[in-house]
C-alpha atoms as a PDB file:
ATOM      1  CA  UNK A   1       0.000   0.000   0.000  1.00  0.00           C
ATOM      2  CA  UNK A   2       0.973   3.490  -0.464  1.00  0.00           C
ATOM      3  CA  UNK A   3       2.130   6.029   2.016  1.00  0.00           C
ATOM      4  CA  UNK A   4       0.166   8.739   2.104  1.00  0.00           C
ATOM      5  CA  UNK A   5       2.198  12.457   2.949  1.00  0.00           C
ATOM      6  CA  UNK A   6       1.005  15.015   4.555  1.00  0.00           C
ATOM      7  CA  UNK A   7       1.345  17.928   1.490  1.00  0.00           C
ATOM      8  CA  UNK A   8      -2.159  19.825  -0.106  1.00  0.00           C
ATOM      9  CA  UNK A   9      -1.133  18.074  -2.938  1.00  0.00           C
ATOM     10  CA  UNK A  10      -2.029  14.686  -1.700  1.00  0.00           C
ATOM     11  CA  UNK A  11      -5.291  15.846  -1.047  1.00  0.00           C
ATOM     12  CA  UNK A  12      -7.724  13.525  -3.741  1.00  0.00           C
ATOM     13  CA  UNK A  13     -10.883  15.381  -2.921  1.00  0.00           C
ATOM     14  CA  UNK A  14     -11.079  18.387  -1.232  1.00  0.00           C
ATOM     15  CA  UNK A  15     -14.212  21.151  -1.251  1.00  0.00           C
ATOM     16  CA  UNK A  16     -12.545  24.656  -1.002  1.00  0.00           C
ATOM     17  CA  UNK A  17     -14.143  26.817   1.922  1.00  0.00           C
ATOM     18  CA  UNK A  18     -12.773  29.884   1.493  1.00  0.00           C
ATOM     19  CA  UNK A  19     -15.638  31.246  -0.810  1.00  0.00           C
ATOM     20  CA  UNK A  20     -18.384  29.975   1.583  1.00  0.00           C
ATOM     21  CA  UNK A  21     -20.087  32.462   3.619  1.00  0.00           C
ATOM     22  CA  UNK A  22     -21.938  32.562   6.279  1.00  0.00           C
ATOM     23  CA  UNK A  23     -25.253  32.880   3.896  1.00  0.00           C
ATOM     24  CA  UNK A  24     -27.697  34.151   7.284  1.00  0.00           C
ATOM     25  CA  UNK A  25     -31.036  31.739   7.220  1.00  0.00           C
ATOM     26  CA  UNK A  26     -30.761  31.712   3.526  1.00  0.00           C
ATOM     27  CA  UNK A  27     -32.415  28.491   2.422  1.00  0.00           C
ATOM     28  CA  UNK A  28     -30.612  26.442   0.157  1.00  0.00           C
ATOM     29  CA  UNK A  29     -32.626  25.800  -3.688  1.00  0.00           C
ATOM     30  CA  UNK A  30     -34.500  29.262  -3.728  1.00  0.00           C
ATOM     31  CA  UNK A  31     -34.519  31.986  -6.035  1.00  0.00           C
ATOM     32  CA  UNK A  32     -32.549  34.128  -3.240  1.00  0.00           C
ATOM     33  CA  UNK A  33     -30.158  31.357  -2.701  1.00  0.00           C
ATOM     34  CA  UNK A  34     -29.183  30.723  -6.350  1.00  0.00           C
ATOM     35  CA  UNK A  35     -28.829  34.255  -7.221  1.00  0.00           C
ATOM     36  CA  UNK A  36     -26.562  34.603  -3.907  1.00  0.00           C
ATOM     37  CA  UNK A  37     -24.209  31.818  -5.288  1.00  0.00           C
ATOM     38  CA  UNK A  38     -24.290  32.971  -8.399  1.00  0.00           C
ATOM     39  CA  UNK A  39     -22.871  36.230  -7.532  1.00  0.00           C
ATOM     40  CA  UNK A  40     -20.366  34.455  -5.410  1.00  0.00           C
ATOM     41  CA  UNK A  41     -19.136  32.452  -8.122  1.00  0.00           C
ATOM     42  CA  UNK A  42     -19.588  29.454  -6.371  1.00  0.00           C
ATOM     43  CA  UNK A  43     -18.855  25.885  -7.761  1.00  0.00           C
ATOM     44  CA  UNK A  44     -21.611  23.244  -7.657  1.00  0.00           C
ATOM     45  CA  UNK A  45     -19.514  21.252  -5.153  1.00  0.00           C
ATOM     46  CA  UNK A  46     -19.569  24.079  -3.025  1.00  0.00           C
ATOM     47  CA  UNK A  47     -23.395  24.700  -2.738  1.00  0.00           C
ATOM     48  CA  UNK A  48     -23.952  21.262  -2.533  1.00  0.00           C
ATOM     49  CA  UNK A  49     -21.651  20.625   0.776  1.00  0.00           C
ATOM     50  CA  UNK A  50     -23.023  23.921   1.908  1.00  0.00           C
ATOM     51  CA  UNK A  51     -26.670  22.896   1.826  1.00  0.00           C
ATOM     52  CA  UNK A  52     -26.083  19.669   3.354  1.00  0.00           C
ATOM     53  CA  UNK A  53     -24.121  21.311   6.434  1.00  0.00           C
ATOM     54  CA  UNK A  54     -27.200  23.281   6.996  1.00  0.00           C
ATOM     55  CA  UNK A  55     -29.283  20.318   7.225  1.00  0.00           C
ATOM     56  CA  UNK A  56     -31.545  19.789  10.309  1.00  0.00           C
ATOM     57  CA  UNK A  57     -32.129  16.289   8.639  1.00  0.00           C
ATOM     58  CA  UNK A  58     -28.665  14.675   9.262  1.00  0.00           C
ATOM     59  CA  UNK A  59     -26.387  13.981  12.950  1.00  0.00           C
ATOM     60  CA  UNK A  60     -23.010  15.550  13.163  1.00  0.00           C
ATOM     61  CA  UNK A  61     -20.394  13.143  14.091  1.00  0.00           C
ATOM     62  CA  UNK A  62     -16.696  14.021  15.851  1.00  0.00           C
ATOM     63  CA  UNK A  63     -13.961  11.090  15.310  1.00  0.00           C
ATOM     64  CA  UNK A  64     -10.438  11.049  16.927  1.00  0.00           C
ATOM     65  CA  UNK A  65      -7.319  10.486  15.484  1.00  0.00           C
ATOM     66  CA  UNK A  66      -7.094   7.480  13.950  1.00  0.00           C
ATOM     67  CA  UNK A  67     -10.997   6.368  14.640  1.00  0.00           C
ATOM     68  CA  UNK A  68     -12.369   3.723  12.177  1.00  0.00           C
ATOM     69  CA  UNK A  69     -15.208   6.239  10.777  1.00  0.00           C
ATOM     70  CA  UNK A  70     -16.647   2.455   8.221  1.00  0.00           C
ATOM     71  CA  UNK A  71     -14.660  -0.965   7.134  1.00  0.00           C
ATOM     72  CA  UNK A  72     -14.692  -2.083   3.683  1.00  0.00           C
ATOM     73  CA  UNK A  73     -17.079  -4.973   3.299  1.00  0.00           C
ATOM     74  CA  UNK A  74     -19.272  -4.010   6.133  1.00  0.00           C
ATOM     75  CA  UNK A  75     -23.192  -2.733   5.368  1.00  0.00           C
ATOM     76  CA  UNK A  76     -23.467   0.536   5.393  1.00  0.00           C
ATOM     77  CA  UNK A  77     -25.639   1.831   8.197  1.00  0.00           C
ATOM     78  CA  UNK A  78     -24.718   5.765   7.670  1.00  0.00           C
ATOM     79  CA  UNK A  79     -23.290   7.197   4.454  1.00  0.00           C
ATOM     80  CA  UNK A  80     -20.656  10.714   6.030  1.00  0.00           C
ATOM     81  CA  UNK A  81     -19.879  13.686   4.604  1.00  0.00           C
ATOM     82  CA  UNK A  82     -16.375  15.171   5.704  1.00  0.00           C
ATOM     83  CA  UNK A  83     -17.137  18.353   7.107  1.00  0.00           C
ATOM     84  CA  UNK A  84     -13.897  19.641   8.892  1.00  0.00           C
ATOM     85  CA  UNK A  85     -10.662  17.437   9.077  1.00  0.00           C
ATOM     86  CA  UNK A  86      -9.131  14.922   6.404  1.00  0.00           C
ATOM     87  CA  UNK A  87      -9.909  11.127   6.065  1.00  0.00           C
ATOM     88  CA  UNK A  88      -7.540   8.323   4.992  1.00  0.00           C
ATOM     89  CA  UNK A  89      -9.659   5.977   2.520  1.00  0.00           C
ATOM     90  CA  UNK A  90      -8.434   2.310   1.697  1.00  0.00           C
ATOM     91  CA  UNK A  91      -9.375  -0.117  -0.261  1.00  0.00           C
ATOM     92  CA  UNK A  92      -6.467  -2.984   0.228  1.00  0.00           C
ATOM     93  CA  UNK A  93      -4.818  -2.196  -2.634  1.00  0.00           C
ATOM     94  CA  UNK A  94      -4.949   2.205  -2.608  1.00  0.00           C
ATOM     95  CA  UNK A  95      -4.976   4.917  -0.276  1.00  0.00           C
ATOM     96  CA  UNK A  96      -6.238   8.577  -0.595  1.00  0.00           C
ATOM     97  CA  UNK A  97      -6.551  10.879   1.538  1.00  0.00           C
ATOM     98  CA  UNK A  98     -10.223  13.362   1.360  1.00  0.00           C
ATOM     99  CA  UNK A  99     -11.473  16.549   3.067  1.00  0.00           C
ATOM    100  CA  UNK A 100     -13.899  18.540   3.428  1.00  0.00           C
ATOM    101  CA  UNK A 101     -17.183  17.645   1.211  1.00  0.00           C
ATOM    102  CA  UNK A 102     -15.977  13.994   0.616  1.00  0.00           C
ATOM    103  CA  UNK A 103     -19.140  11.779   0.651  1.00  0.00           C
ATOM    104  CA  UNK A 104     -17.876   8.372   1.892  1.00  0.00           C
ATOM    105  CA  UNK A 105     -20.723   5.257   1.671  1.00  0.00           C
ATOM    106  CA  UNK A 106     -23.684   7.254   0.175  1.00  0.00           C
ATOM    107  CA  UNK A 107     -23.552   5.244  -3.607  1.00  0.00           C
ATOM    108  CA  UNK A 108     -22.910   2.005  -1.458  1.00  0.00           C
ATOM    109  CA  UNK A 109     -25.655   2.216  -0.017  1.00  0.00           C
ATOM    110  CA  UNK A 110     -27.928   3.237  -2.013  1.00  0.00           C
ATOM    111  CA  UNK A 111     -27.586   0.407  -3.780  1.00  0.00           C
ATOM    112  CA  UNK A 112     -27.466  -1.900  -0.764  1.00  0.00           C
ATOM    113  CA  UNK A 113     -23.682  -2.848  -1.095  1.00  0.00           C
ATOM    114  CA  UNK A 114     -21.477  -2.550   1.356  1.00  0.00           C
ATOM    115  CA  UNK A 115     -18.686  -0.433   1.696  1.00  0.00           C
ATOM    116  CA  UNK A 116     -16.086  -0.442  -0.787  1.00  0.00           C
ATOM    117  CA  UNK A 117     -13.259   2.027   1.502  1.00  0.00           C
ATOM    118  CA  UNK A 118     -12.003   1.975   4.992  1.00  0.00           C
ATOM    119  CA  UNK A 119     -12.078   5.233   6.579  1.00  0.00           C
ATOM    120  CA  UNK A 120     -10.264   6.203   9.270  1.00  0.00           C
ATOM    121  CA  UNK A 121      -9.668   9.791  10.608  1.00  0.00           C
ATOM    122  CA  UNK A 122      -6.434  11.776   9.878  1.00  0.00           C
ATOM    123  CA  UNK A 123      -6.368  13.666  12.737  1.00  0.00           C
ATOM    124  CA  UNK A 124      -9.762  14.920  14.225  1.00  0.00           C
ATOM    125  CA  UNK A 125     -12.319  14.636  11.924  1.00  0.00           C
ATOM    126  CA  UNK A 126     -16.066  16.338  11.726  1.00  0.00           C
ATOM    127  CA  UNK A 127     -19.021  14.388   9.756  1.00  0.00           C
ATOM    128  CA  UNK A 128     -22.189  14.848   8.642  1.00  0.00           C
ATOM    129  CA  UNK A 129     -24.027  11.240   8.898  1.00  0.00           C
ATOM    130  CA  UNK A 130     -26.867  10.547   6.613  1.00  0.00           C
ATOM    131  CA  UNK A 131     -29.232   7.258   8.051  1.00  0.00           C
ATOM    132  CA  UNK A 132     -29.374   5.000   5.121  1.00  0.00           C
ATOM    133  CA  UNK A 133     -32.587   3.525   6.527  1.00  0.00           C
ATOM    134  CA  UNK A 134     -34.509   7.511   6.696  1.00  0.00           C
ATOM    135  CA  UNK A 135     -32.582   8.494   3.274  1.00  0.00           C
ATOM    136  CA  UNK A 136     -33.848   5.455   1.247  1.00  0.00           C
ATOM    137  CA  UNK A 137     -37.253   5.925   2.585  1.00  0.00           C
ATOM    138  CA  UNK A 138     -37.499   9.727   1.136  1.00  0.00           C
ATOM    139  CA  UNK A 139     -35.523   9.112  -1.280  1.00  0.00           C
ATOM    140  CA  UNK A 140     -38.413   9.850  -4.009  1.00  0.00           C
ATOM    141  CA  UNK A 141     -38.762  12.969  -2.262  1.00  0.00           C
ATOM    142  CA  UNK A 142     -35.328  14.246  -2.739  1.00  0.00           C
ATOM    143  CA  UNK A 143     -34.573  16.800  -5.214  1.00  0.00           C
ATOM    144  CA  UNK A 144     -34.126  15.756  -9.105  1.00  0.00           C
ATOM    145  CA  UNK A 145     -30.788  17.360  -9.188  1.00  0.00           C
ATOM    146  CA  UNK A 146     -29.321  15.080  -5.862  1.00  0.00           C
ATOM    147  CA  UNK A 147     -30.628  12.394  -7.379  1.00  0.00           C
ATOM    148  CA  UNK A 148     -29.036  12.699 -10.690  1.00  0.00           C
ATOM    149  CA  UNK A 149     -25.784  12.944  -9.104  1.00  0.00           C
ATOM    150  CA  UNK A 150     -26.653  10.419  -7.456  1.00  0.00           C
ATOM    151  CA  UNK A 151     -27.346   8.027  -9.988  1.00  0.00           C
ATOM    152  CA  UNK A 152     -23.997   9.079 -11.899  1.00  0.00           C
ATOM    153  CA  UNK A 153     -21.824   8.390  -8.912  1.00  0.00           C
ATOM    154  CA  UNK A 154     -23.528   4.959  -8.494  1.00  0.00           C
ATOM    155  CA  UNK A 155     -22.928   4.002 -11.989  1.00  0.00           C
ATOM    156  CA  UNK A 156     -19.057   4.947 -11.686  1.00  0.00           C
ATOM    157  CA  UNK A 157     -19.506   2.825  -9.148  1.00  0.00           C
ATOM    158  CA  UNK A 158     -21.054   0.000  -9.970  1.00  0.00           C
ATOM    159  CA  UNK A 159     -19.054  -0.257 -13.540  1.00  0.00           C
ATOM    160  CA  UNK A 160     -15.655   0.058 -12.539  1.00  0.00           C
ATOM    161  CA  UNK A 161     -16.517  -3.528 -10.161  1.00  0.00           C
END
């Protein structure tokens, strides 16, 4: 397996904060909120990890150094989005390291598989946990958008097995 360093550069995934604002009670996917980004030149990665850090609808998670955040092979129960901190991902054969806006489990289980990384925490980490049980039950609801990237991630997915 491959050592990871500890440079930016090694950094596979990474959503960049600096343009995110505090956007004060704005709701995400309204008029107002669309024009705001917009005008703030913001990158669909960016509203996207934005809107789902506001969410009242998923648990915020804190993992030590070195925690086990999921194991490869094992169901996926929540699907995490890095918030804050950076997150070694293996799968036996590759490492990479992710930050902030990584989504780690979500295609897995959506599809009822079970995880294809290991995570574990570089450092301390800050997630977002989605319940696969409560997401797969609304997921109809969801908007058209989420589930299009959705459905592109899981076919990535399922086509490089």
């Amino acid at each position: 397996m491959t050592e990871l360093a500890s440079t930016d550069e090694d950094i596979a995934y990474e959503v960049s904060m600096a343009q995110l604002p505090d956007f004060h009670g704005i709701q995400p996917d309204t008029l107002l909120w669309n024009t705001t980004c917009d005008s703030l030149g913001l990158t669909s990665d960016q509203r996207i990890f934005y809107a789902l850090c506001k969410s009242t609808h998923i648990d915020s998670h804190v993992f030590h150094p070195n925690a086990s955040i999921c194991r490869a092979g094992e169901d996926v129960h929540q699907a995490h989005i890095v918030v804050d901190g950076y997150v070694e991902l293996s799968d036996g054969t590759r490492k990479v390291k992710v930050g902030a806006g990584a989504v780690i489990g979500l295609a897995e289980g959506i599809i009822e598989q079970p995880h294809t990384w290991s995570a574990i925490a570089v450092g301390l980490v800050t997630t977002n946990a989605i319940s696969m049980t409560k997401l797969l039950r609304e997921w109809p609801l969801f908007h058209k958008g989420l589930r299009g990237i959705e459905r592109c991630t899981i076919s990535r997915i399922t086509d490089a097995k």
